[in-house]
C-alpha atoms as a PDB file:
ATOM      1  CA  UNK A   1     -50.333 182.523 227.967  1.00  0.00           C
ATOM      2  CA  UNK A   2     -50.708 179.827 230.502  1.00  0.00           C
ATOM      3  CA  UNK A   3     -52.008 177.463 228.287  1.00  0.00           C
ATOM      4  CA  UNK A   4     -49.495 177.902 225.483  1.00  0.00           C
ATOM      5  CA  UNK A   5     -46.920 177.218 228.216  1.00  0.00           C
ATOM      6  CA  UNK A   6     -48.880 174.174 229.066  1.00  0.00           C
ATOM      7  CA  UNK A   7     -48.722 173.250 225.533  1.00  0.00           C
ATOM      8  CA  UNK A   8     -45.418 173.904 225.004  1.00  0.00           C
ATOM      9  CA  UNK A   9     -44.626 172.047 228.060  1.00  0.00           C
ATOM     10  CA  UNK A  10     -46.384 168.995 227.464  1.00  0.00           C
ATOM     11  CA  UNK A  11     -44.907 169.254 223.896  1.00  0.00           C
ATOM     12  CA  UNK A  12     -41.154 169.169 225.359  1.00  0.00           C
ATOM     13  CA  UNK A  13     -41.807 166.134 227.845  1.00  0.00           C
ATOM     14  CA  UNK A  14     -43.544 164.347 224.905  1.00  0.00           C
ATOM     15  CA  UNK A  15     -40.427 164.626 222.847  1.00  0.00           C
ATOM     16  CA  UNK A  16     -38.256 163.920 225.852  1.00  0.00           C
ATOM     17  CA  UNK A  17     -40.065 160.631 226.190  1.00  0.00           C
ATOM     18  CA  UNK A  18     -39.800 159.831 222.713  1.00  0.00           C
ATOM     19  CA  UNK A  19     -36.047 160.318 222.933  1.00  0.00           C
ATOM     20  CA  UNK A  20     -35.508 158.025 226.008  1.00  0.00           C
ATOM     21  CA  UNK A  21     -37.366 155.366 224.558  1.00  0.00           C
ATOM     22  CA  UNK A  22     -35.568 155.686 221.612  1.00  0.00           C
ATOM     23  CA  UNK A  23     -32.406 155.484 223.498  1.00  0.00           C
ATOM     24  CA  UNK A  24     -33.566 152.463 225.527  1.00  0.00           C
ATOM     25  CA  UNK A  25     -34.234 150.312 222.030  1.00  0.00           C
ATOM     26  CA  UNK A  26     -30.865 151.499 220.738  1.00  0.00           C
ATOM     27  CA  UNK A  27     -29.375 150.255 224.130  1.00  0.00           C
ATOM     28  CA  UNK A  28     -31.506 146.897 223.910  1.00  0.00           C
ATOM     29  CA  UNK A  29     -30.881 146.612 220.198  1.00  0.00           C
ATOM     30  CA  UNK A  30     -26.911 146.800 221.109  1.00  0.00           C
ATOM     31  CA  UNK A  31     -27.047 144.415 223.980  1.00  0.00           C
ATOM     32  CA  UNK A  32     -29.329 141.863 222.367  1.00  0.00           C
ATOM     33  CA  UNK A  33     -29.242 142.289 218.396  1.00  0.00           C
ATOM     34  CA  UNK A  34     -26.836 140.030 217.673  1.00  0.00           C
ATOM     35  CA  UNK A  35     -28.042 137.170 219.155  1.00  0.00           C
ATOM     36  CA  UNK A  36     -31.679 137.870 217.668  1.00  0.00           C
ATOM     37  CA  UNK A  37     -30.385 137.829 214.037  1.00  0.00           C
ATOM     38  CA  UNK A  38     -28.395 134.962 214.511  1.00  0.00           C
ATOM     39  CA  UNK A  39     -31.757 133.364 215.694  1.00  0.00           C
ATOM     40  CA  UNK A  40     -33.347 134.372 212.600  1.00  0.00           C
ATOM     41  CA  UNK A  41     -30.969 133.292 210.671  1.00  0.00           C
ATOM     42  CA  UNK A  42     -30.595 129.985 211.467  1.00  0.00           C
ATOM     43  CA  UNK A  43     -34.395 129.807 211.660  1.00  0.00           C
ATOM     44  CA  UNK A  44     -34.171 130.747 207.497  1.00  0.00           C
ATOM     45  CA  UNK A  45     -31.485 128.379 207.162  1.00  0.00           C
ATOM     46  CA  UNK A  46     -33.559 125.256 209.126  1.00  0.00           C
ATOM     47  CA  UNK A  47     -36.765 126.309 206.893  1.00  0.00           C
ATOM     48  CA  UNK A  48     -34.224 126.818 203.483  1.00  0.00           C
ATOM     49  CA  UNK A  49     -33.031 123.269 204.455  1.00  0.00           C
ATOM     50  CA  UNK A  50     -36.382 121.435 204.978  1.00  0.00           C
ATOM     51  CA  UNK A  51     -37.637 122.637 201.723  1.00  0.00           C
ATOM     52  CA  UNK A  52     -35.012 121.928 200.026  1.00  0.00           C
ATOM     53  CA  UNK A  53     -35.043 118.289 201.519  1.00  0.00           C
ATOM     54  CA  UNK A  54     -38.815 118.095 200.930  1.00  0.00           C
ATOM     55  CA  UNK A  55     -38.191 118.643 196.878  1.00  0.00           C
ATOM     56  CA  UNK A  56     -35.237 116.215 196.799  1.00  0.00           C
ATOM     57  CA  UNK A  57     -36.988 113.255 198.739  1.00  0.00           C
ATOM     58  CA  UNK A  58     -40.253 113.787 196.110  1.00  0.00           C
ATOM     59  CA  UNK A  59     -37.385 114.165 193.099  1.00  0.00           C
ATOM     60  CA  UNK A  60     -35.812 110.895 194.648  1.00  0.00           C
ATOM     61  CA  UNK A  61     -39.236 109.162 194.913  1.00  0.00           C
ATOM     62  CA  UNK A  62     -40.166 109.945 191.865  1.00  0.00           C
ATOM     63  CA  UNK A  63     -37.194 108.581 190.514  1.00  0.00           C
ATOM     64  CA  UNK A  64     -37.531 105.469 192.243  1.00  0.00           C
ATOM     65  CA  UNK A  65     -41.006 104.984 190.398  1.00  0.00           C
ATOM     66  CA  UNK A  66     -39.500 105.239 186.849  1.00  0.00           C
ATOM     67  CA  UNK A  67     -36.980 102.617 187.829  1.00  0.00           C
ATOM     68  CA  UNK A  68     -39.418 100.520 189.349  1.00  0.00           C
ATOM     69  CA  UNK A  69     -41.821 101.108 186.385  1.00  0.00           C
ATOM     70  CA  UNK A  70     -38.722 100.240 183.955  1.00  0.00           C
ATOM     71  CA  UNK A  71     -37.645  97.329 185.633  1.00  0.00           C
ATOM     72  CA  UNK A  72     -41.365  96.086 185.429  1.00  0.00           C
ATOM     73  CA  UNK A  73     -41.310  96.907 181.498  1.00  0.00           C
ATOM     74  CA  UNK A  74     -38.220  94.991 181.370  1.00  0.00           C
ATOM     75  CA  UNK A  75     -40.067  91.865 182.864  1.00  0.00           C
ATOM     76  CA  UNK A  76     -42.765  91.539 180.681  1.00  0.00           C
ATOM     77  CA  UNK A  77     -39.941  92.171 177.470  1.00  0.00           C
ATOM     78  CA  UNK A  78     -38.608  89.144 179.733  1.00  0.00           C
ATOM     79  CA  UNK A  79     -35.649  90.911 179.639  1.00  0.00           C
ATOM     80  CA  UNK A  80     -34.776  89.562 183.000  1.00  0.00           C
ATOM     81  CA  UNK A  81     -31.045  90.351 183.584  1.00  0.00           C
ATOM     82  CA  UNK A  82     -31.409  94.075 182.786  1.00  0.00           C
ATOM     83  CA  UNK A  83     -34.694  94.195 185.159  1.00  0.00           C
ATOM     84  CA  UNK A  84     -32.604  92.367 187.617  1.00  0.00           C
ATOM     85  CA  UNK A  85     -29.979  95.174 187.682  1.00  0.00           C
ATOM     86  CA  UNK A  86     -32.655  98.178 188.019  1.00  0.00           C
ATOM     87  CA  UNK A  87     -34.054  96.570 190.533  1.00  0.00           C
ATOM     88  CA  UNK A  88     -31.169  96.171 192.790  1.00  0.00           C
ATOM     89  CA  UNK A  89     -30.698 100.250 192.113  1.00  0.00           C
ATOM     90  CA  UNK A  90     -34.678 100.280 193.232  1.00  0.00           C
ATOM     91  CA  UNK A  91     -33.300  98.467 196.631  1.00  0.00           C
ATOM     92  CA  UNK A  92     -30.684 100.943 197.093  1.00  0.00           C
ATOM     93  CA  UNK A  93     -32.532 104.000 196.748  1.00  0.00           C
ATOM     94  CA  UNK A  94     -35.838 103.586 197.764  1.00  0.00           C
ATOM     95  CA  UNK A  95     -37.597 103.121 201.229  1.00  0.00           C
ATOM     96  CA  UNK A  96     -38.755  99.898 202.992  1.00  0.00           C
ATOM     97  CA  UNK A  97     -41.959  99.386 200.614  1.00  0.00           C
ATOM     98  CA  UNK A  98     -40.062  99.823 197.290  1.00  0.00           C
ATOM     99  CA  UNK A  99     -37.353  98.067 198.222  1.00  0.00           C
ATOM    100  CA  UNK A 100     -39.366  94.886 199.545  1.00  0.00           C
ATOM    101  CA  UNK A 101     -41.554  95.002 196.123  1.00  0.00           C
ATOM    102  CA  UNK A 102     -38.071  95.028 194.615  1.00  0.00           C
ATOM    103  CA  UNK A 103     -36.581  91.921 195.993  1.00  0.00           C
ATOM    104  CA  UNK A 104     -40.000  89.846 195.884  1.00  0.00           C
ATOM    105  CA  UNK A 105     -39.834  90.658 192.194  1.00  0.00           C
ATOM    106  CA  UNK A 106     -36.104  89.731 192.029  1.00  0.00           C
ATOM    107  CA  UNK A 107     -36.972  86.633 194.022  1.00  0.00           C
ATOM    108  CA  UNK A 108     -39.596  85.651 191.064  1.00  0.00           C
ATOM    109  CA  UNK A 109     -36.535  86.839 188.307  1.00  0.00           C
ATOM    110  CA  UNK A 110     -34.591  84.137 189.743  1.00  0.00           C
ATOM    111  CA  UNK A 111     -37.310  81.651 190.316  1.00  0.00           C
ATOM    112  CA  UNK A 112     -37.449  81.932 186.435  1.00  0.00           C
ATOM    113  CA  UNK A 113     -33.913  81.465 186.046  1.00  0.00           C
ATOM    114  CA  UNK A 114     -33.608  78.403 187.783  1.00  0.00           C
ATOM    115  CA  UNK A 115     -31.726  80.060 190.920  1.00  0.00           C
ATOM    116  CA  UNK A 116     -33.529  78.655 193.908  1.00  0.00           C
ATOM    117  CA  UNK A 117     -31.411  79.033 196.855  1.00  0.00           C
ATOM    118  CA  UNK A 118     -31.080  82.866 195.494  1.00  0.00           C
ATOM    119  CA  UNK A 119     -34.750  83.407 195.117  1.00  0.00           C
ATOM    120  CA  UNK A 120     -35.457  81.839 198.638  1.00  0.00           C
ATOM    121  CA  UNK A 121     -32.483  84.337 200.458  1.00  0.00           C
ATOM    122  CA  UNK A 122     -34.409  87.243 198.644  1.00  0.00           C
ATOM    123  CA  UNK A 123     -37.581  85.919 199.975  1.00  0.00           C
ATOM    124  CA  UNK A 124     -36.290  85.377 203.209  1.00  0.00           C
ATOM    125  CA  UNK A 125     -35.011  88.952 203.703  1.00  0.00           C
ATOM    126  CA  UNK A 126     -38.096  90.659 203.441  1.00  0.00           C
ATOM    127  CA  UNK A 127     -40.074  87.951 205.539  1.00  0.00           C
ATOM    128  CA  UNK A 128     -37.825  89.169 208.302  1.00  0.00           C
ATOM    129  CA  UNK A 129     -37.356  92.831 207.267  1.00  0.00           C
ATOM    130  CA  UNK A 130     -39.483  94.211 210.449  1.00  0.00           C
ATOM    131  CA  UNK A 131     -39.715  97.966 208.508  1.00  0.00           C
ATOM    132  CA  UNK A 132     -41.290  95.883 205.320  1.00  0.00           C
ATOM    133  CA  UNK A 133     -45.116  96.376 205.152  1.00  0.00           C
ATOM    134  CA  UNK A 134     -46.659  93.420 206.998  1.00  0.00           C
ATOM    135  CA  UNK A 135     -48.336  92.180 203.004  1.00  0.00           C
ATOM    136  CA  UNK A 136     -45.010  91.888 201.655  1.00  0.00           C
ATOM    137  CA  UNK A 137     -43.488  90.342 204.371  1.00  0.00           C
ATOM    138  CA  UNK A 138     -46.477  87.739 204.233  1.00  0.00           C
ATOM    139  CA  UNK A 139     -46.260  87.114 200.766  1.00  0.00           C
ATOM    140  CA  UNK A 140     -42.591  86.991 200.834  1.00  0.00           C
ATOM    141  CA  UNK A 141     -43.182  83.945 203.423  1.00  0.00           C
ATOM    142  CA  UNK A 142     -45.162  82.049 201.272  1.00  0.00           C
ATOM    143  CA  UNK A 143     -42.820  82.372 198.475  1.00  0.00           C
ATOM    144  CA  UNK A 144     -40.070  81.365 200.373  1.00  0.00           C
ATOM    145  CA  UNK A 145     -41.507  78.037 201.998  1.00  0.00           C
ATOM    146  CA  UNK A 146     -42.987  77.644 198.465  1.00  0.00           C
ATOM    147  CA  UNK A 147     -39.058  77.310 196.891  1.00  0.00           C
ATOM    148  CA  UNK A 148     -37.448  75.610 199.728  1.00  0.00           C
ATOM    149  CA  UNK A 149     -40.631  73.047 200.294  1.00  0.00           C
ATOM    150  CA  UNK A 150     -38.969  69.713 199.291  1.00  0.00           C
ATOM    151  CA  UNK A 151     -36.223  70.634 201.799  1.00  0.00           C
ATOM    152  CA  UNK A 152     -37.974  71.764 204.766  1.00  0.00           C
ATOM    153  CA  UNK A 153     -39.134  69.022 206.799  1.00  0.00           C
ATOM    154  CA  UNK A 154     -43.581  69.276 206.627  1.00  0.00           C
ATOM    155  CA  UNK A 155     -43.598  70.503 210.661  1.00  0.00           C
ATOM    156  CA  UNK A 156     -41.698  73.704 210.070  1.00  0.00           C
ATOM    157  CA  UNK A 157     -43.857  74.577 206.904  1.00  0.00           C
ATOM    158  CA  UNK A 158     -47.171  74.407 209.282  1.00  0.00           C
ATOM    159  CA  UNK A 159     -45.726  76.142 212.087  1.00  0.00           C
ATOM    160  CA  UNK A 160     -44.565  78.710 209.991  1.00  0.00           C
ATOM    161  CA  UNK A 161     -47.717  79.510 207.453  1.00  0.00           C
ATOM    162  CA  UNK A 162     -50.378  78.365 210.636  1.00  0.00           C
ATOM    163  CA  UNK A 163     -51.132  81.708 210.746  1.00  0.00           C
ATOM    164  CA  UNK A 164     -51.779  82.664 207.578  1.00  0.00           C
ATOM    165  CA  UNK A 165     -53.486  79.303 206.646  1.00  0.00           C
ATOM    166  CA  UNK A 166     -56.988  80.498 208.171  1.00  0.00           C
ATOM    167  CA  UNK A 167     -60.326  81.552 207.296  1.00  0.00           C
ATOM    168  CA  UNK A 168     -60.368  85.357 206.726  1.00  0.00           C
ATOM    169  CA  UNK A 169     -56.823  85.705 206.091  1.00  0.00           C
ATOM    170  CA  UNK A 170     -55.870  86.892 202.918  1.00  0.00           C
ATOM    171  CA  UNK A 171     -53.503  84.126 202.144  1.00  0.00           C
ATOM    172  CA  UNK A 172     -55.935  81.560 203.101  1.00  0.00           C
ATOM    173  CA  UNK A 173     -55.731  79.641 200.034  1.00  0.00           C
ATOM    174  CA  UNK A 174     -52.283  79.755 199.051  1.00  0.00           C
ATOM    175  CA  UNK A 175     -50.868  79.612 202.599  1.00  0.00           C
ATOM    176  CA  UNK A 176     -53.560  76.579 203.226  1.00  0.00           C
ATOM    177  CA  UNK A 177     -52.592  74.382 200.612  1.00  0.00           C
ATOM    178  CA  UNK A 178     -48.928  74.569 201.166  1.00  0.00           C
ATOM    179  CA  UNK A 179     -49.943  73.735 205.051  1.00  0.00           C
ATOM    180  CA  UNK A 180     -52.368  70.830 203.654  1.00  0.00           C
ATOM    181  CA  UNK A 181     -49.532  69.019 201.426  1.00  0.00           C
ATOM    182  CA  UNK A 182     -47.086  69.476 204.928  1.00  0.00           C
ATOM    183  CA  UNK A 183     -50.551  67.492 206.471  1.00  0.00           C
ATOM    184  CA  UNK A 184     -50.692  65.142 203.821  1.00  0.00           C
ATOM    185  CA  UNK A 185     -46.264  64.251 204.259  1.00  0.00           C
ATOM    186  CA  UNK A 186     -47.137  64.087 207.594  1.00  0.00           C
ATOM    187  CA  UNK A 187     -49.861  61.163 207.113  1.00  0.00           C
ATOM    188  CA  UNK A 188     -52.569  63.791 208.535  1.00  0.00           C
ATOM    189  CA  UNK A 189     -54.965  63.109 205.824  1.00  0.00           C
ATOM    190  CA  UNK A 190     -57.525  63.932 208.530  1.00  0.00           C
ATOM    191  CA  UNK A 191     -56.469  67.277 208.823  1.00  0.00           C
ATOM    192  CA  UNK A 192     -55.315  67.617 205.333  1.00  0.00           C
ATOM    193  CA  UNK A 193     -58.745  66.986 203.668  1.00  0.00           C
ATOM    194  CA  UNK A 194     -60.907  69.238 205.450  1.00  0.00           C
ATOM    195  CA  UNK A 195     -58.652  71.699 204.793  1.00  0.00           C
ATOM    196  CA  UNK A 196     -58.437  71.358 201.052  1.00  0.00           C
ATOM    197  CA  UNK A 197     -62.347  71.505 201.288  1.00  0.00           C
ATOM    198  CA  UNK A 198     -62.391  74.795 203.280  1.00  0.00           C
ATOM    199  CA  UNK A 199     -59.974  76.221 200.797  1.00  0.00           C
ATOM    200  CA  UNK A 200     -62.121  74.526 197.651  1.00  0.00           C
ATOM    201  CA  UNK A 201     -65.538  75.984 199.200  1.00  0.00           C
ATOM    202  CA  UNK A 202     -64.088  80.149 199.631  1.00  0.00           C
ATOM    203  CA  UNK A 203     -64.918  82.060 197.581  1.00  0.00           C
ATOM    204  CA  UNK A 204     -62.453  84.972 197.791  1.00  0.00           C
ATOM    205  CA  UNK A 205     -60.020  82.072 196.483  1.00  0.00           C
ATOM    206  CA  UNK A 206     -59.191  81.909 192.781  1.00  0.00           C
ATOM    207  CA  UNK A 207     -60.848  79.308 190.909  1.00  0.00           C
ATOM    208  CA  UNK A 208     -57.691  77.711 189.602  1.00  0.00           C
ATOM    209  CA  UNK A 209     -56.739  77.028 193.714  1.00  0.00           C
ATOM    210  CA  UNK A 210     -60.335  76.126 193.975  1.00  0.00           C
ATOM    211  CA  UNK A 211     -60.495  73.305 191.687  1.00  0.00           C
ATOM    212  CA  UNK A 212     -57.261  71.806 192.710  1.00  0.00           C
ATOM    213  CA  UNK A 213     -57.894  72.160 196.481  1.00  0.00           C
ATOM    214  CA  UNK A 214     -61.125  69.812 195.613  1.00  0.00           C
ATOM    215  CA  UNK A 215     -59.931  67.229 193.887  1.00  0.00           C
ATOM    216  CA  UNK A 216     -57.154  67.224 196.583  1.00  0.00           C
ATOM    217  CA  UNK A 217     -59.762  66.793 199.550  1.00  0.00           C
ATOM    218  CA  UNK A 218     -61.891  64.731 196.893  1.00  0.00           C
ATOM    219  CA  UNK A 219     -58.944  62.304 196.713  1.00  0.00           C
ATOM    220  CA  UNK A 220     -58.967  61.986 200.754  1.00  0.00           C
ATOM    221  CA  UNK A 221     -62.492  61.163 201.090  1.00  0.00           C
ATOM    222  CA  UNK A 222     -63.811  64.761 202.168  1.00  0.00           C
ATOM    223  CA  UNK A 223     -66.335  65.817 199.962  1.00  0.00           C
ATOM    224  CA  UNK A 224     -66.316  69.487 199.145  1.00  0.00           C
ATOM    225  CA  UNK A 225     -69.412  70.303 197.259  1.00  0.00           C
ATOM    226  CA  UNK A 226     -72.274  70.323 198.946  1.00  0.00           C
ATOM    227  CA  UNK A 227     -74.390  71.531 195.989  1.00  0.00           C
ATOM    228  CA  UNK A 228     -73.737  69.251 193.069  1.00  0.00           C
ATOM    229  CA  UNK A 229     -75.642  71.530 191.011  1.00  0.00           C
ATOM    230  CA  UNK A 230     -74.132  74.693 192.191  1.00  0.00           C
ATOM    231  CA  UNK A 231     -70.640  73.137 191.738  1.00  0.00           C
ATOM    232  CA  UNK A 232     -71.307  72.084 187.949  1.00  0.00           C
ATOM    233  CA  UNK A 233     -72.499  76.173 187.284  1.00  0.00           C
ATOM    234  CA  UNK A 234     -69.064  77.740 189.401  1.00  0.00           C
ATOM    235  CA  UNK A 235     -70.885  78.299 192.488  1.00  0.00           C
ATOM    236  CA  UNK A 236     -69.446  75.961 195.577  1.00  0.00           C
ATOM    237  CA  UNK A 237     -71.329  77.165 199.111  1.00  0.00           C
ATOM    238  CA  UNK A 238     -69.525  78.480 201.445  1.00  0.00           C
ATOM    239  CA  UNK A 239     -67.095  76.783 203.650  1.00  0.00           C
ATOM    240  CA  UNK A 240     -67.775  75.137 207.183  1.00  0.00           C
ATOM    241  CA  UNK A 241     -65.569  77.358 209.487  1.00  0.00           C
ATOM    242  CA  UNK A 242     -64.807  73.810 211.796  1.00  0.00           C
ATOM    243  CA  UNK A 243     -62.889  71.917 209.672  1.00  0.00           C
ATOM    244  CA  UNK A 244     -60.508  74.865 208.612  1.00  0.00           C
ATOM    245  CA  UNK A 245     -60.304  75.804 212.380  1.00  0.00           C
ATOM    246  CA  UNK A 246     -59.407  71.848 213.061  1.00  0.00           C
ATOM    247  CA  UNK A 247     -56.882  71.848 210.487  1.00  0.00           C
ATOM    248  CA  UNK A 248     -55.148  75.351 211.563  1.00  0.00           C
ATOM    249  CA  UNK A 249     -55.676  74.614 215.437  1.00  0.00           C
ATOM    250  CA  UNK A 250     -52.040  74.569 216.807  1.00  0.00           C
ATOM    251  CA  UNK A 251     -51.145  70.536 217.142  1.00  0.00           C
END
């Protein structure tokens, strides 16, 4: 009998436990529910939101690329006013890398149609566009200095494409001649020629550069093959660093 009672007993405080906690998470759930689901549901809202910003920004992008892509078609159609137009759509909805591509490419649409002053503004705003990668902003430079070169006076050409007139840099040869004609206005043939030679002897330059860049520094008395043999099968040797280094030293 005593340990039924004992049973029974520890039964009845058991379910007298149960009860108050049960009571204490109603109380809790009454004082504090409210502001828990609103938690929650914002927290579904914020992650609803994000995913539905993810898809749009990858439907947007994607976009962007068949416009881009289109516009590019259009160009070699040389269909250049329509390309023109999707282009300037490209530059409205895309991000800083589309939209520099965009203008360089409408810089070169009005190259072509004789526009200058409008090709060398495009130019000119992604050479200063400081969210445009740092390639496009380069080549956007040299494009710009490359339409506006007859007005610029030959100083402001070779401070301006110095740095991208060296050994190593990817714009070596293009940015080097424009600096080596500025040398050449400026009566520098001394700088000008080893230059050209530099330019004529790397071999990460194109051969059409190449060729012109030596007959250039042939012209002012700087001889740029070394190898007369090698020259005559493609092959020029590889530039002195000096003479580049001379020519691109700040004056």
């Amino acid at each position: 009998m005593a340990k039924r009672d004992a049973a029974q007993q520890d039964v009845f405080f058991r379910e007298v436990d149960e009860a108050l906690r049960q009571d204490e998470m109603l109380g809790l759930f009454k004082r504090y529910g409210k502001p828990v689901a609103a938690v929650v549901v914002v927290a579904l809202l914020a992650l609803a939101g994000y995913l539905y910003w993810d898809y749009t920004a990858k439907q947007a992008t994607g976009a962007v690329g068949e416009q881009f892509t289109l516009a590019l078609d259009k160009v070699d159609a040389s269909n250049l006013p329509a390309a023109d137009k999707e282009l300037v759509g490209v530059i409205d909805k895309g991000g800083a890398g589309s939209a520099a591509a965009a203008r360089i490419l409408r810089g070169g649409i009005a190259s072509q149609q004789n526009k200058p002053a409008e090709a060398a503004r495009l130019f000119a705003e992604v050479s200063a566009d400081g969210k445009a990668p740092q390639p496009f902003r380069d080549l956007a430079t040299i494009r710009e200095i490359a339409v506006k070169f007859d007005q610029m006076p030959p100083q402001q050409v070779i401070d301006r494409l110095k740095p991208l007139a060296a050994p190593g840099n990817p714009w070596f040869g293009n940015a080097g001649e424009l600096v080596g004609i500025a040398y050449m206005k400026q009566g520098r043939g001394d700088l000008a020629g080893p230059l050209f030679a530099a330019i004529a002897r790397d071999k990460g330059v194109p051969d059409s550069l190449r060729r012109r860049t030596r007959q250039l520094a042939g012209l002012l008395g700087v001889d740029a093959i070394d190898d007369v043999a090698k020259a005559a099968a493609g092959d020029a040797p590889e530039a002195a660093q000096s003479p580049a280094q001379e020519a691109a030293a700040p004056q």
